[in-house]
PDB file of N, CA and C in Angstrom:
ATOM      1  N   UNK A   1     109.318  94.847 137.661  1.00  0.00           N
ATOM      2  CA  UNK A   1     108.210  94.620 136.761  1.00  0.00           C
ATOM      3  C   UNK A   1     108.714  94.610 135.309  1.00  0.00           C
ATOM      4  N   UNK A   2     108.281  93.903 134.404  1.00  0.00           N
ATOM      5  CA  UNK A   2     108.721  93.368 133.474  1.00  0.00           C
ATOM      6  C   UNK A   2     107.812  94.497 132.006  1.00  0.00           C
ATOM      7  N   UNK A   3     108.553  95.276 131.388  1.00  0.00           N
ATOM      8  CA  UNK A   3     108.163  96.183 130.336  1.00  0.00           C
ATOM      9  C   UNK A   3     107.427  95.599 129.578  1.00  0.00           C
ATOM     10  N   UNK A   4     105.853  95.700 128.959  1.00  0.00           N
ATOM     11  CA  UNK A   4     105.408  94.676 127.930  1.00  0.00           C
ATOM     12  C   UNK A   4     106.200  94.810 126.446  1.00  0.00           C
ATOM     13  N   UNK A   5     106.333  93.847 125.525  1.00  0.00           N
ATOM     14  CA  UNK A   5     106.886  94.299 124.372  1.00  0.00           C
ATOM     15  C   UNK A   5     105.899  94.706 123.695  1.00  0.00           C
ATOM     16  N   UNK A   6     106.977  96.033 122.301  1.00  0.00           N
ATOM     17  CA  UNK A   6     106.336  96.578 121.913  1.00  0.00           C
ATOM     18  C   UNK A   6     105.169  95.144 120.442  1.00  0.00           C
ATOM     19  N   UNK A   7     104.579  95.898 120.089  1.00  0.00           N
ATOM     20  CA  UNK A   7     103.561  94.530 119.445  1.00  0.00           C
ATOM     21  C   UNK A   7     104.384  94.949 118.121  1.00  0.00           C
ATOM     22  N   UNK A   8     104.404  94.270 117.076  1.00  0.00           N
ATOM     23  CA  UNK A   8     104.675  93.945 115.759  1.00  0.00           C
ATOM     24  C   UNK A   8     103.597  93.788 114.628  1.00  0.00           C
ATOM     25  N   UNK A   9     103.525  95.150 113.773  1.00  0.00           N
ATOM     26  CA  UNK A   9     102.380  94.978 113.104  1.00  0.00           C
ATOM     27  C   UNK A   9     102.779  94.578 111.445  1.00  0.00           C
ATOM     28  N   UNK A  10     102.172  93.650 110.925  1.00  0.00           N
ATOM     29  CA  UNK A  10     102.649  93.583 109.221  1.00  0.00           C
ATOM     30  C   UNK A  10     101.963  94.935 108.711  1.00  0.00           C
ATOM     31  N   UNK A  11     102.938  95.232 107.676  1.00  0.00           N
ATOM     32  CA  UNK A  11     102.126  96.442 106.964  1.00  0.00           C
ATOM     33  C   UNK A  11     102.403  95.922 105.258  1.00  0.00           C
ATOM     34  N   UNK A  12     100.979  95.900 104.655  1.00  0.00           N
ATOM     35  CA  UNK A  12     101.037  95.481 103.139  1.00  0.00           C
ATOM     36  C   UNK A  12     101.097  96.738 102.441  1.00  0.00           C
ATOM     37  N   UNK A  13     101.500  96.646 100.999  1.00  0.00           N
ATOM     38  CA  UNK A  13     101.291  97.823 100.409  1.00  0.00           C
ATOM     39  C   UNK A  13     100.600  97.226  99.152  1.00  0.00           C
ATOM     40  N   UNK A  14      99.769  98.275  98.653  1.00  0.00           N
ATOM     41  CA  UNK A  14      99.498  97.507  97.182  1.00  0.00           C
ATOM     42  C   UNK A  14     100.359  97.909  95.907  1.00  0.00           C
ATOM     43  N   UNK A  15      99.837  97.259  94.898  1.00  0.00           N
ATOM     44  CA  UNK A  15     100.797  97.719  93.799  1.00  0.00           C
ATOM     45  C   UNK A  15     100.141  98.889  93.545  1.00  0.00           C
ATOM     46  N   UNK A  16      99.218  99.843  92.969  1.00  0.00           N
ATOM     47  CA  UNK A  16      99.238 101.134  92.986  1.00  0.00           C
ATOM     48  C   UNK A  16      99.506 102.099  94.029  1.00  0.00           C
ATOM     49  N   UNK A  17      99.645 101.615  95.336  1.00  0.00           N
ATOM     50  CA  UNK A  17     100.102 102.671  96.305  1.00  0.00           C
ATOM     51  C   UNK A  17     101.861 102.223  96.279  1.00  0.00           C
ATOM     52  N   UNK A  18     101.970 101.690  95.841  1.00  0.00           N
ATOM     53  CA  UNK A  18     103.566 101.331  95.787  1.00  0.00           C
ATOM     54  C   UNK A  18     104.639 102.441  95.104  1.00  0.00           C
ATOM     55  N   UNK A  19     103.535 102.559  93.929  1.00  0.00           N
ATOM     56  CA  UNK A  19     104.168 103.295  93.351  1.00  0.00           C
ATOM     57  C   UNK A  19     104.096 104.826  93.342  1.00  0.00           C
ATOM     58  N   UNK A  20     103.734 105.280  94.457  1.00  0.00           N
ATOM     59  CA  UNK A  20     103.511 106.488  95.359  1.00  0.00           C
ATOM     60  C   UNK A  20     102.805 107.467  94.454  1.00  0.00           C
ATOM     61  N   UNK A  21     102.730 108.742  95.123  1.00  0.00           N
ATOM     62  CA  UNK A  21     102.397 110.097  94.433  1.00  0.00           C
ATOM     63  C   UNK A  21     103.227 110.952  94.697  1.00  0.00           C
ATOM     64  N   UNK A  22     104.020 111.622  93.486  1.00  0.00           N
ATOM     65  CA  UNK A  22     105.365 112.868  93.468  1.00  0.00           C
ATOM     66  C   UNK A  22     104.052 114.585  94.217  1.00  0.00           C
ATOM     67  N   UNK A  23     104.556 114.873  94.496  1.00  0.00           N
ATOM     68  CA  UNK A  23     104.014 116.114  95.478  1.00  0.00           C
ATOM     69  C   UNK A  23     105.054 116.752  95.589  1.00  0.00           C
ATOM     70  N   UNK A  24     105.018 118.091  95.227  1.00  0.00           N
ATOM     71  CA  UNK A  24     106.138 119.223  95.547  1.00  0.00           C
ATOM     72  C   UNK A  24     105.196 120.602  96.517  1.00  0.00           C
ATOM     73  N   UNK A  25     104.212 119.984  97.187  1.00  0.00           N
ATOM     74  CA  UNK A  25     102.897 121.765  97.672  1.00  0.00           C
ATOM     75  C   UNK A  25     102.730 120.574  98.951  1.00  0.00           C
ATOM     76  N   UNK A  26     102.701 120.976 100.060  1.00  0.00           N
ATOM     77  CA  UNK A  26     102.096 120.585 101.250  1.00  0.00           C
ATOM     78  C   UNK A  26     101.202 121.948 101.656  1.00  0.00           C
ATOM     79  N   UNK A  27      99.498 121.643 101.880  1.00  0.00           N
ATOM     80  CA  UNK A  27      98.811 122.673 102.695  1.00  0.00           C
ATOM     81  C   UNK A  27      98.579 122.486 103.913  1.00  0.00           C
ATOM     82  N   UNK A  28      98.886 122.916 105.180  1.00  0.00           N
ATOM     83  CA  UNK A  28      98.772 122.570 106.466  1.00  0.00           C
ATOM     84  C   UNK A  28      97.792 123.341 107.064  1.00  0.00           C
ATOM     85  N   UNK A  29      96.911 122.338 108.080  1.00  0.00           N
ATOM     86  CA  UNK A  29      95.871 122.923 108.823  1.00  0.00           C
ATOM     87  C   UNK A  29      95.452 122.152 109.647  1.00  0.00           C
ATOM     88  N   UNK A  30      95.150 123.095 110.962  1.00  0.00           N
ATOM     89  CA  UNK A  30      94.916 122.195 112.322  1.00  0.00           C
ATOM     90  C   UNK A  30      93.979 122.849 112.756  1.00  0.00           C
ATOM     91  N   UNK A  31      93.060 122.016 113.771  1.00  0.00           N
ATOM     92  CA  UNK A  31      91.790 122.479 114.755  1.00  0.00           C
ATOM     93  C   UNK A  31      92.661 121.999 116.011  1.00  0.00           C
ATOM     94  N   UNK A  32      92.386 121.782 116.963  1.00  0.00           N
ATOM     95  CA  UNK A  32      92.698 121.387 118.228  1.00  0.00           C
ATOM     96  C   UNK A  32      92.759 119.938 118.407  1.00  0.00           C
ATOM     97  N   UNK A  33      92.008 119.499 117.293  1.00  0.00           N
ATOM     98  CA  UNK A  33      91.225 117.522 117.347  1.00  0.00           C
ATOM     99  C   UNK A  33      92.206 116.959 116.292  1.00  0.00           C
ATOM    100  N   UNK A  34      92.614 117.527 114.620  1.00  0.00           N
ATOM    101  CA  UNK A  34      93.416 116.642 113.845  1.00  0.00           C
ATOM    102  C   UNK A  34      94.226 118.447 113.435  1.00  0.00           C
ATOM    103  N   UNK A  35      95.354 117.416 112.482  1.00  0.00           N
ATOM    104  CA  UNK A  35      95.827 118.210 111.475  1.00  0.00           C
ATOM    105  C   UNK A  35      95.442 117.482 110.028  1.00  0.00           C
ATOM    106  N   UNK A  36      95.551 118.680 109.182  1.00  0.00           N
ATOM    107  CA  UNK A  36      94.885 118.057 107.951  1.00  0.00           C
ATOM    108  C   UNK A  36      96.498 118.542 107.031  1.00  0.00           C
ATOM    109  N   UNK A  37      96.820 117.614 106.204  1.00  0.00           N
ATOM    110  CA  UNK A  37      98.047 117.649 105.469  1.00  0.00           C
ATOM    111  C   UNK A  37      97.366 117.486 104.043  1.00  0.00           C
ATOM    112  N   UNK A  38      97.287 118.393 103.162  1.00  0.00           N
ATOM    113  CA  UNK A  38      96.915 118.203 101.389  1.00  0.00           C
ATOM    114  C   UNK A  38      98.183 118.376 100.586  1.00  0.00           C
ATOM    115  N   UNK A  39      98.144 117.143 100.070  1.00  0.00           N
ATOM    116  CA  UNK A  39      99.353 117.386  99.005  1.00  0.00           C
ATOM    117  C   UNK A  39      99.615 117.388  97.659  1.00  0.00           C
ATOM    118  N   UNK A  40     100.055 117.604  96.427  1.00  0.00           N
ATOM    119  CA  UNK A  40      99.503 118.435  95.460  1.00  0.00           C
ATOM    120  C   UNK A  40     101.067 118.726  94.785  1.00  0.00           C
ATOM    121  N   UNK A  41     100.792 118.336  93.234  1.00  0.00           N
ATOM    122  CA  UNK A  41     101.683 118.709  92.684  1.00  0.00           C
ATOM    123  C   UNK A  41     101.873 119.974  91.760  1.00  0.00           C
ATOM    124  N   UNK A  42     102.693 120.731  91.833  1.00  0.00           N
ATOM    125  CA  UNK A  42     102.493 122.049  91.023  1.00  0.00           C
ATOM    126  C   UNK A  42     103.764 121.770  89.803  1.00  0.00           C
ATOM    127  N   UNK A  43     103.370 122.325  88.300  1.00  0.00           N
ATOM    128  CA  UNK A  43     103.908 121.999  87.580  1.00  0.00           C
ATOM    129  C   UNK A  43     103.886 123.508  86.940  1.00  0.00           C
ATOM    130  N   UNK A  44     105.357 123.882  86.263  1.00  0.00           N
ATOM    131  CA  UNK A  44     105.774 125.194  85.153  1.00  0.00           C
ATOM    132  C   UNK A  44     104.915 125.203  84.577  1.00  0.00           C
ATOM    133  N   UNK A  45     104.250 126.999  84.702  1.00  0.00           N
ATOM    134  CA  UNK A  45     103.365 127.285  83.505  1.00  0.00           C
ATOM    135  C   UNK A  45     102.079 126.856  83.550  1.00  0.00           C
ATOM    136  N   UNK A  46     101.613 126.170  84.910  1.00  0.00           N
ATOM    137  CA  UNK A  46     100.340 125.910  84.947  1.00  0.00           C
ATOM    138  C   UNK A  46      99.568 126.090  86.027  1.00  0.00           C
ATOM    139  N   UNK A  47      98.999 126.988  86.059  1.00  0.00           N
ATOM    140  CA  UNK A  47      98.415 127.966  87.446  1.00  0.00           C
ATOM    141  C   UNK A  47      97.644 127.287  88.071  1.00  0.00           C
ATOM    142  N   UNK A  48      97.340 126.213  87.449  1.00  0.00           N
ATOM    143  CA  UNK A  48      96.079 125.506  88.744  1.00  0.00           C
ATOM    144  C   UNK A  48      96.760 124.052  89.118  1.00  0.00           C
ATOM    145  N   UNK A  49      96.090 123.428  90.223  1.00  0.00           N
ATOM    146  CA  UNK A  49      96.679 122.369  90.558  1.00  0.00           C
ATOM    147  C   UNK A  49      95.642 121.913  91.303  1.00  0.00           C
ATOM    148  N   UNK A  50      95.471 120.191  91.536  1.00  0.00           N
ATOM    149  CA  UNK A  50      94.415 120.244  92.337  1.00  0.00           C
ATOM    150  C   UNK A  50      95.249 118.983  93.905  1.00  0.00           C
ATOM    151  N   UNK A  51      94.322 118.555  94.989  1.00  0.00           N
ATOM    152  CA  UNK A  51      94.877 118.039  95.734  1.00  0.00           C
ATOM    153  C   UNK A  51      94.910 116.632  95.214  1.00  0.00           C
ATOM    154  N   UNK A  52      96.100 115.966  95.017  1.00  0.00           N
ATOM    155  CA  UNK A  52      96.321 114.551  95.485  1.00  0.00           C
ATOM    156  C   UNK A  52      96.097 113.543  96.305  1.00  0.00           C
ATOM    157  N   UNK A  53      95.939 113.942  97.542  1.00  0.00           N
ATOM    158  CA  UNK A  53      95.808 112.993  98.659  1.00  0.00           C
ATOM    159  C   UNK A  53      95.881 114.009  99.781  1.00  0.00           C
ATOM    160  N   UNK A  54      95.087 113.527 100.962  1.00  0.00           N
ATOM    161  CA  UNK A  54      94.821 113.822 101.790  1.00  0.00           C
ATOM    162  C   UNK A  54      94.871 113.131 103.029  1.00  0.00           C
ATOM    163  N   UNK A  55      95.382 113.659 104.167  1.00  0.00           N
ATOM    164  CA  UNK A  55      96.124 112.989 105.480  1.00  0.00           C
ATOM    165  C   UNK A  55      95.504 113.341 106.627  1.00  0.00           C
ATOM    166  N   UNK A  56      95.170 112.925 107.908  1.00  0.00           N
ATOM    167  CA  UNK A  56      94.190 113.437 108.903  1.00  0.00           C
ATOM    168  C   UNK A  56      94.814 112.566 109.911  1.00  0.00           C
ATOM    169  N   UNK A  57      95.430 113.120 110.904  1.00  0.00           N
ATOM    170  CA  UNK A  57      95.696 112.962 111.797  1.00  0.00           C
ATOM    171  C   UNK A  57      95.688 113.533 113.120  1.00  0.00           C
ATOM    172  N   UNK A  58      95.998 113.262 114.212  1.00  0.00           N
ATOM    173  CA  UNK A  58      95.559 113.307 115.800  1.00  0.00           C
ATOM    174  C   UNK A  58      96.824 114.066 115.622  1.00  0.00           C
ATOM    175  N   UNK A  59      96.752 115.667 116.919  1.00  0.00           N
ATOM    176  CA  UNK A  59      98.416 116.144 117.004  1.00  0.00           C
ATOM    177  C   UNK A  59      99.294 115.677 117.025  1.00  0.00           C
ATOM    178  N   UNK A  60      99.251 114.716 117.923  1.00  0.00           N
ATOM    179  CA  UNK A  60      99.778 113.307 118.811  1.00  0.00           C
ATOM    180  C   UNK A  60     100.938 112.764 117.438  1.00  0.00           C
ATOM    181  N   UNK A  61      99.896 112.373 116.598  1.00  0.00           N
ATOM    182  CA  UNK A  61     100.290 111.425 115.649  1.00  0.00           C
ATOM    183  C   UNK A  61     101.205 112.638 114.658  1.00  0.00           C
ATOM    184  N   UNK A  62     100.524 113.783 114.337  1.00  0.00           N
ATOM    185  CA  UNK A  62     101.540 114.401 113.390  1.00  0.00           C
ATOM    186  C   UNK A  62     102.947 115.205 114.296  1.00  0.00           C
ATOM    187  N   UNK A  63     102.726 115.158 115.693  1.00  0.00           N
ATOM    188  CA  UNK A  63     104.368 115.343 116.176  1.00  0.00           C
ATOM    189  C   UNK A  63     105.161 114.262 115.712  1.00  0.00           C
ATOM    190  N   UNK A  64     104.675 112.906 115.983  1.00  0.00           N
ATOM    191  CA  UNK A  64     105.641 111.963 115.632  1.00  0.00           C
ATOM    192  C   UNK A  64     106.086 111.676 114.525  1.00  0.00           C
ATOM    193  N   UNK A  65     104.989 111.851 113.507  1.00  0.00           N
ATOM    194  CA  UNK A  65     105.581 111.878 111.953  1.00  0.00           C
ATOM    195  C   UNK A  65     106.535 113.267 112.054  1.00  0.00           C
ATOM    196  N   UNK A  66     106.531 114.327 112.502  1.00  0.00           N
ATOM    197  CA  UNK A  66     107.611 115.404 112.447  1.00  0.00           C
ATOM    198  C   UNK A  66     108.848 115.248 113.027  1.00  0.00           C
ATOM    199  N   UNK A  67     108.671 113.937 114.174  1.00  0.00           N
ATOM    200  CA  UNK A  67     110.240 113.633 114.890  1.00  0.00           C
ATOM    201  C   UNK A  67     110.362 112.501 113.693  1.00  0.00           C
ATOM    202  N   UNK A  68     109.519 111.710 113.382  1.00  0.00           N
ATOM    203  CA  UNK A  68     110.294 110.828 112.445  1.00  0.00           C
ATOM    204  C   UNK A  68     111.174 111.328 111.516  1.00  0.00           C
ATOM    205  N   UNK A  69     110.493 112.299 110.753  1.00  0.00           N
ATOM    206  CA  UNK A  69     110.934 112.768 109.461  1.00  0.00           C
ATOM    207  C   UNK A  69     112.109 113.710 110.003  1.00  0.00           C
ATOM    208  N   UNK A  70     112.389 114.084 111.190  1.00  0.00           N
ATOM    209  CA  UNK A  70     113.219 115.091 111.443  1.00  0.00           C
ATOM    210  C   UNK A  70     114.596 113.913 111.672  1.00  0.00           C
ATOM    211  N   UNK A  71     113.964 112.735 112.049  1.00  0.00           N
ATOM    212  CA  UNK A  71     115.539 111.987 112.381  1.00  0.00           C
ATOM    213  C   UNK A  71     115.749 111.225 110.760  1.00  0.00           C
ATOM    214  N   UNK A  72     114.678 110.696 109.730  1.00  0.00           N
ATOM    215  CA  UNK A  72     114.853 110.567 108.637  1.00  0.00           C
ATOM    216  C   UNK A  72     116.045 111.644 107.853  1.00  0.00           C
ATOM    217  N   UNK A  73     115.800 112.685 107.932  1.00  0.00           N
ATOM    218  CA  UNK A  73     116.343 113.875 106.984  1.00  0.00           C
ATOM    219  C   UNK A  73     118.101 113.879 108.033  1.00  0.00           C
ATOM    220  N   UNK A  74     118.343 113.788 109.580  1.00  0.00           N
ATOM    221  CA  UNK A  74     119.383 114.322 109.866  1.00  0.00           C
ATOM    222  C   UNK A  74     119.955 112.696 109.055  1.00  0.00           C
ATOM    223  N   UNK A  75     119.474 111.651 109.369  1.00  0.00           N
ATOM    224  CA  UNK A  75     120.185 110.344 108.983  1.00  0.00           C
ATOM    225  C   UNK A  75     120.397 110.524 107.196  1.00  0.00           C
ATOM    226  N   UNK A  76     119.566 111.305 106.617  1.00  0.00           N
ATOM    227  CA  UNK A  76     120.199 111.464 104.952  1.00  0.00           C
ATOM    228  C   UNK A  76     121.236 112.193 104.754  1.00  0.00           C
ATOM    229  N   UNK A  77     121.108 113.530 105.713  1.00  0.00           N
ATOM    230  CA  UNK A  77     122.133 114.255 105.267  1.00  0.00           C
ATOM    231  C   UNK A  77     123.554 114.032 105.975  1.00  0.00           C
ATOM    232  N   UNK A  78     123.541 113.336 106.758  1.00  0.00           N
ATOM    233  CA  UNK A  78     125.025 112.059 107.606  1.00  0.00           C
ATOM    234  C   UNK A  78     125.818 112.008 106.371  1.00  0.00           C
ATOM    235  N   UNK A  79     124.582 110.591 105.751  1.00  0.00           N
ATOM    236  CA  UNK A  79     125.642 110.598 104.649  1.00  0.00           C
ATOM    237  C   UNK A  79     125.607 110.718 103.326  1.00  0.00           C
ATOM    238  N   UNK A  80     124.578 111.844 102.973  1.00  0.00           N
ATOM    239  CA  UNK A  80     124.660 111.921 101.292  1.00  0.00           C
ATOM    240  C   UNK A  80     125.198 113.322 101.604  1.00  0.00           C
ATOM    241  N   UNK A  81     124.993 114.306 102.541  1.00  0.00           N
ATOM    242  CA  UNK A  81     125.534 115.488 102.923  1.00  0.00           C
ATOM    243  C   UNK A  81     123.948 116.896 102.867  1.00  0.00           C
ATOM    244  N   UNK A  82     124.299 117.968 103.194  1.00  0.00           N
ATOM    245  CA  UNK A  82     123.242 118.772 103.572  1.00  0.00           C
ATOM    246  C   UNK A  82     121.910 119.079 102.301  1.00  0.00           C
ATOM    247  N   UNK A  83     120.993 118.610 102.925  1.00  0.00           N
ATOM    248  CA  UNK A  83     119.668 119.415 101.822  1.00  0.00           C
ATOM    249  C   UNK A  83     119.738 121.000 101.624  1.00  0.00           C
ATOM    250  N   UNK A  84     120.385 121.363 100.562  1.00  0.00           N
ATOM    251  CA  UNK A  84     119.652 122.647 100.837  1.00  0.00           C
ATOM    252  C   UNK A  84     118.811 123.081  99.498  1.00  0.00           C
ATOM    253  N   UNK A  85     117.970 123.993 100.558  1.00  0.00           N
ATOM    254  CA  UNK A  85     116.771 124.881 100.067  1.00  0.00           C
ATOM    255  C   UNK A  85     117.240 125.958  99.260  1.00  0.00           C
ATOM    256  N   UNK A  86     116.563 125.793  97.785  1.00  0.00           N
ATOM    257  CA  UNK A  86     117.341 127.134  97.183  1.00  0.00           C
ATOM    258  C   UNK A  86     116.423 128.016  97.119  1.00  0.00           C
ATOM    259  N   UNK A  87     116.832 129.914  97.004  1.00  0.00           N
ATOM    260  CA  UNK A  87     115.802 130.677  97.520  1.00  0.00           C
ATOM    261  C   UNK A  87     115.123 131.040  98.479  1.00  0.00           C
ATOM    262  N   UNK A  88     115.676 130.280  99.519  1.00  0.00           N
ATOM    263  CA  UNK A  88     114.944 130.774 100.990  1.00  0.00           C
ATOM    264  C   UNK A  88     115.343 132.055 101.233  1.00  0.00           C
ATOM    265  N   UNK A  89     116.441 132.945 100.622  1.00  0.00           N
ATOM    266  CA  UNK A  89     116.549 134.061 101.358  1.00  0.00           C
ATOM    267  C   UNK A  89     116.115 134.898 100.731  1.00  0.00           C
ATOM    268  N   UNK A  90     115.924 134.743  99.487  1.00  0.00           N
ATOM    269  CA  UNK A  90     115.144 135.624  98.737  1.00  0.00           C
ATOM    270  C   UNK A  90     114.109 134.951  98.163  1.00  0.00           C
ATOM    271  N   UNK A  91     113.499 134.462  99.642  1.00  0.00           N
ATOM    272  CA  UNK A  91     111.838 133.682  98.801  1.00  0.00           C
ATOM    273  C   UNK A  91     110.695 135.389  98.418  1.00  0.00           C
ATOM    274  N   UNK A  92     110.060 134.955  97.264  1.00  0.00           N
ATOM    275  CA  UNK A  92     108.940 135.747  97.118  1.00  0.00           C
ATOM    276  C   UNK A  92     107.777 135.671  98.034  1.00  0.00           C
ATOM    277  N   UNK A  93     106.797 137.000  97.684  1.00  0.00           N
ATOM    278  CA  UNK A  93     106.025 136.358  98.152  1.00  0.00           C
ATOM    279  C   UNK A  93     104.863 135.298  98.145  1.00  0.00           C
ATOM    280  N   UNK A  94     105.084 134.999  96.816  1.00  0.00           N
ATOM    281  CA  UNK A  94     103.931 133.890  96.266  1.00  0.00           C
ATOM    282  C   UNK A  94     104.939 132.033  96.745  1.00  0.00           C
ATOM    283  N   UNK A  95     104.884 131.594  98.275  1.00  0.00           N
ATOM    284  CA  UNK A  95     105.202 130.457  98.495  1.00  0.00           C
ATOM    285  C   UNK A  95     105.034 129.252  97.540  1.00  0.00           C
ATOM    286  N   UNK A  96     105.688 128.624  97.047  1.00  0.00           N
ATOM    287  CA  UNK A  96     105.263 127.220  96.295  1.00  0.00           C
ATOM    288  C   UNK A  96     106.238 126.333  97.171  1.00  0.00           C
ATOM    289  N   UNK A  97     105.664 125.248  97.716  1.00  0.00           N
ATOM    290  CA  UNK A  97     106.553 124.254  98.268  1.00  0.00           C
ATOM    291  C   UNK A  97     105.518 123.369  99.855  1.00  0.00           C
ATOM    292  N   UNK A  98     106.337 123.496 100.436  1.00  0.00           N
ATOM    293  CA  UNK A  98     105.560 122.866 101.738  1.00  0.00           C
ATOM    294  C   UNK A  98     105.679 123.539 102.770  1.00  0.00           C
ATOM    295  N   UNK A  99     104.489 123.928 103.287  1.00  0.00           N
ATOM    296  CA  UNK A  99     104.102 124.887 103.854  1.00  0.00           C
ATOM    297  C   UNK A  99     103.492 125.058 104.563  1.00  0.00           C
ATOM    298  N   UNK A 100     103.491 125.710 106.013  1.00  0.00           N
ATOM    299  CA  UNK A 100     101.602 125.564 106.454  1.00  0.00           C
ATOM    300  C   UNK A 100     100.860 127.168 106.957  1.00  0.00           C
ATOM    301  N   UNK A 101      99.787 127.115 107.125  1.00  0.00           N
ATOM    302  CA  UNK A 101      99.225 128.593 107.187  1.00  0.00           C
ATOM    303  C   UNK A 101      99.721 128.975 107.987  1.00  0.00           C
ATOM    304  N   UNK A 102      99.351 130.794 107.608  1.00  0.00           N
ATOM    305  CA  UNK A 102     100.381 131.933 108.429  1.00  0.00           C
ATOM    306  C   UNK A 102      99.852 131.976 109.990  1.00  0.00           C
ATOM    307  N   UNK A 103      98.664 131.859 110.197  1.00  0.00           N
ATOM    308  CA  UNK A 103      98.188 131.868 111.615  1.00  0.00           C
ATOM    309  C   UNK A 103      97.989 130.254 112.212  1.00  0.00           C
ATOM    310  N   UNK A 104      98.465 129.407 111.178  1.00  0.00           N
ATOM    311  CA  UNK A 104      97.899 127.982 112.170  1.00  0.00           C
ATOM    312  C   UNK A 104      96.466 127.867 111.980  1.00  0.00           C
ATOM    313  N   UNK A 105      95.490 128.523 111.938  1.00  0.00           N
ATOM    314  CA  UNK A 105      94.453 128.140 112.461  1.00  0.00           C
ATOM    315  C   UNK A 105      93.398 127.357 111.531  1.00  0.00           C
ATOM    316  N   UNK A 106      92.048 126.670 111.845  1.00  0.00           N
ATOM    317  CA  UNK A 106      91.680 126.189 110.950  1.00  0.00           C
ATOM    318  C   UNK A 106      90.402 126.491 110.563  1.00  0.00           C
ATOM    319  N   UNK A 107      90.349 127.442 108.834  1.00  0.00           N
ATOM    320  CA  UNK A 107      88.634 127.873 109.012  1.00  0.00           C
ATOM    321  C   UNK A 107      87.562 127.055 108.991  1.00  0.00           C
ATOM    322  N   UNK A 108      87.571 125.709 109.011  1.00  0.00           N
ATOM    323  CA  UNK A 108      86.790 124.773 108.744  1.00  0.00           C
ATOM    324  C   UNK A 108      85.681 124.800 110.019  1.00  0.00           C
ATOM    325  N   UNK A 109      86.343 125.225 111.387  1.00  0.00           N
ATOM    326  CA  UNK A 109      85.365 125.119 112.618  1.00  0.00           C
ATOM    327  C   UNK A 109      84.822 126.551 112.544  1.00  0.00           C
TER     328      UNK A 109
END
C-alpha cells in the first residue's frame, strides 16, 4: 500500500509580523484541552511589563513545537557551539526568563 504524501502548505508572512516581537518572559499554562504560552518583554529598572502575544494550543501541538525547538537548539549548538544559561545555579528566587508554573496547573477552570 502506497503512503499518502505529506500535503504542502504555502505560509505568507506579513510585513509587520515579519518583523517579529523580542520577548525575554515566557508564562506557561495548561488545562487538559490547550496550553496557553504569554510572552512579554521585561526591561532594567522597570517593574511592570505587560503581555505581547499570546499562543493557544492543543498538547498535541505544543509537544511538537517542544521537539521542534529541541532539534532547532541541538542543530544551533552543532555548530555555533553550547547555549549557556547564566545563573542557573545560583538562580534567585524572583525567576525572570521562560518559564512555566510551579504546579502545571491552570486557574482559569
Amino acid at each position: 500500500m502506497e503512503q499518502p504524501r505529506p500535503q504542502q502548505i504555502s505560509v505568507e508572512i506579513g510585513d509587520k509580523e515579519a518583523e517579529g516581537i523580542y520577548a525575554n518572559l515566557a508564562m506557561i499554562v495548561h488545562s487538559p484541552t490547550e496550553v496557553v504560552i504569554d510572552f512579554a518583554r521585561v526591561m532594567p529598572r522597570m517593574p511592570k511589563t505587560k503581555v505581547l502575544s499570546r499562543i493557544i494550543m492543543t498538547p498535541m501541538h505544543a509537544k511538537l513545537l517542544f521537539k521542534a525547538l529541541e532539534d532547532n537548539i541541538k542543530k544551533f549548538e552543532k555548530q555555533f557551539g553550547e547555549i549557556k544559561i547564566h545563573g542557573l545555579a545560583n538562580q534567585s528566587s524572583r525567576n525572570i526568563g521562560f518559564e512555566s508554573t510551579i504546579d502545571g496547573e491552570d486557574d482559569r477552570n
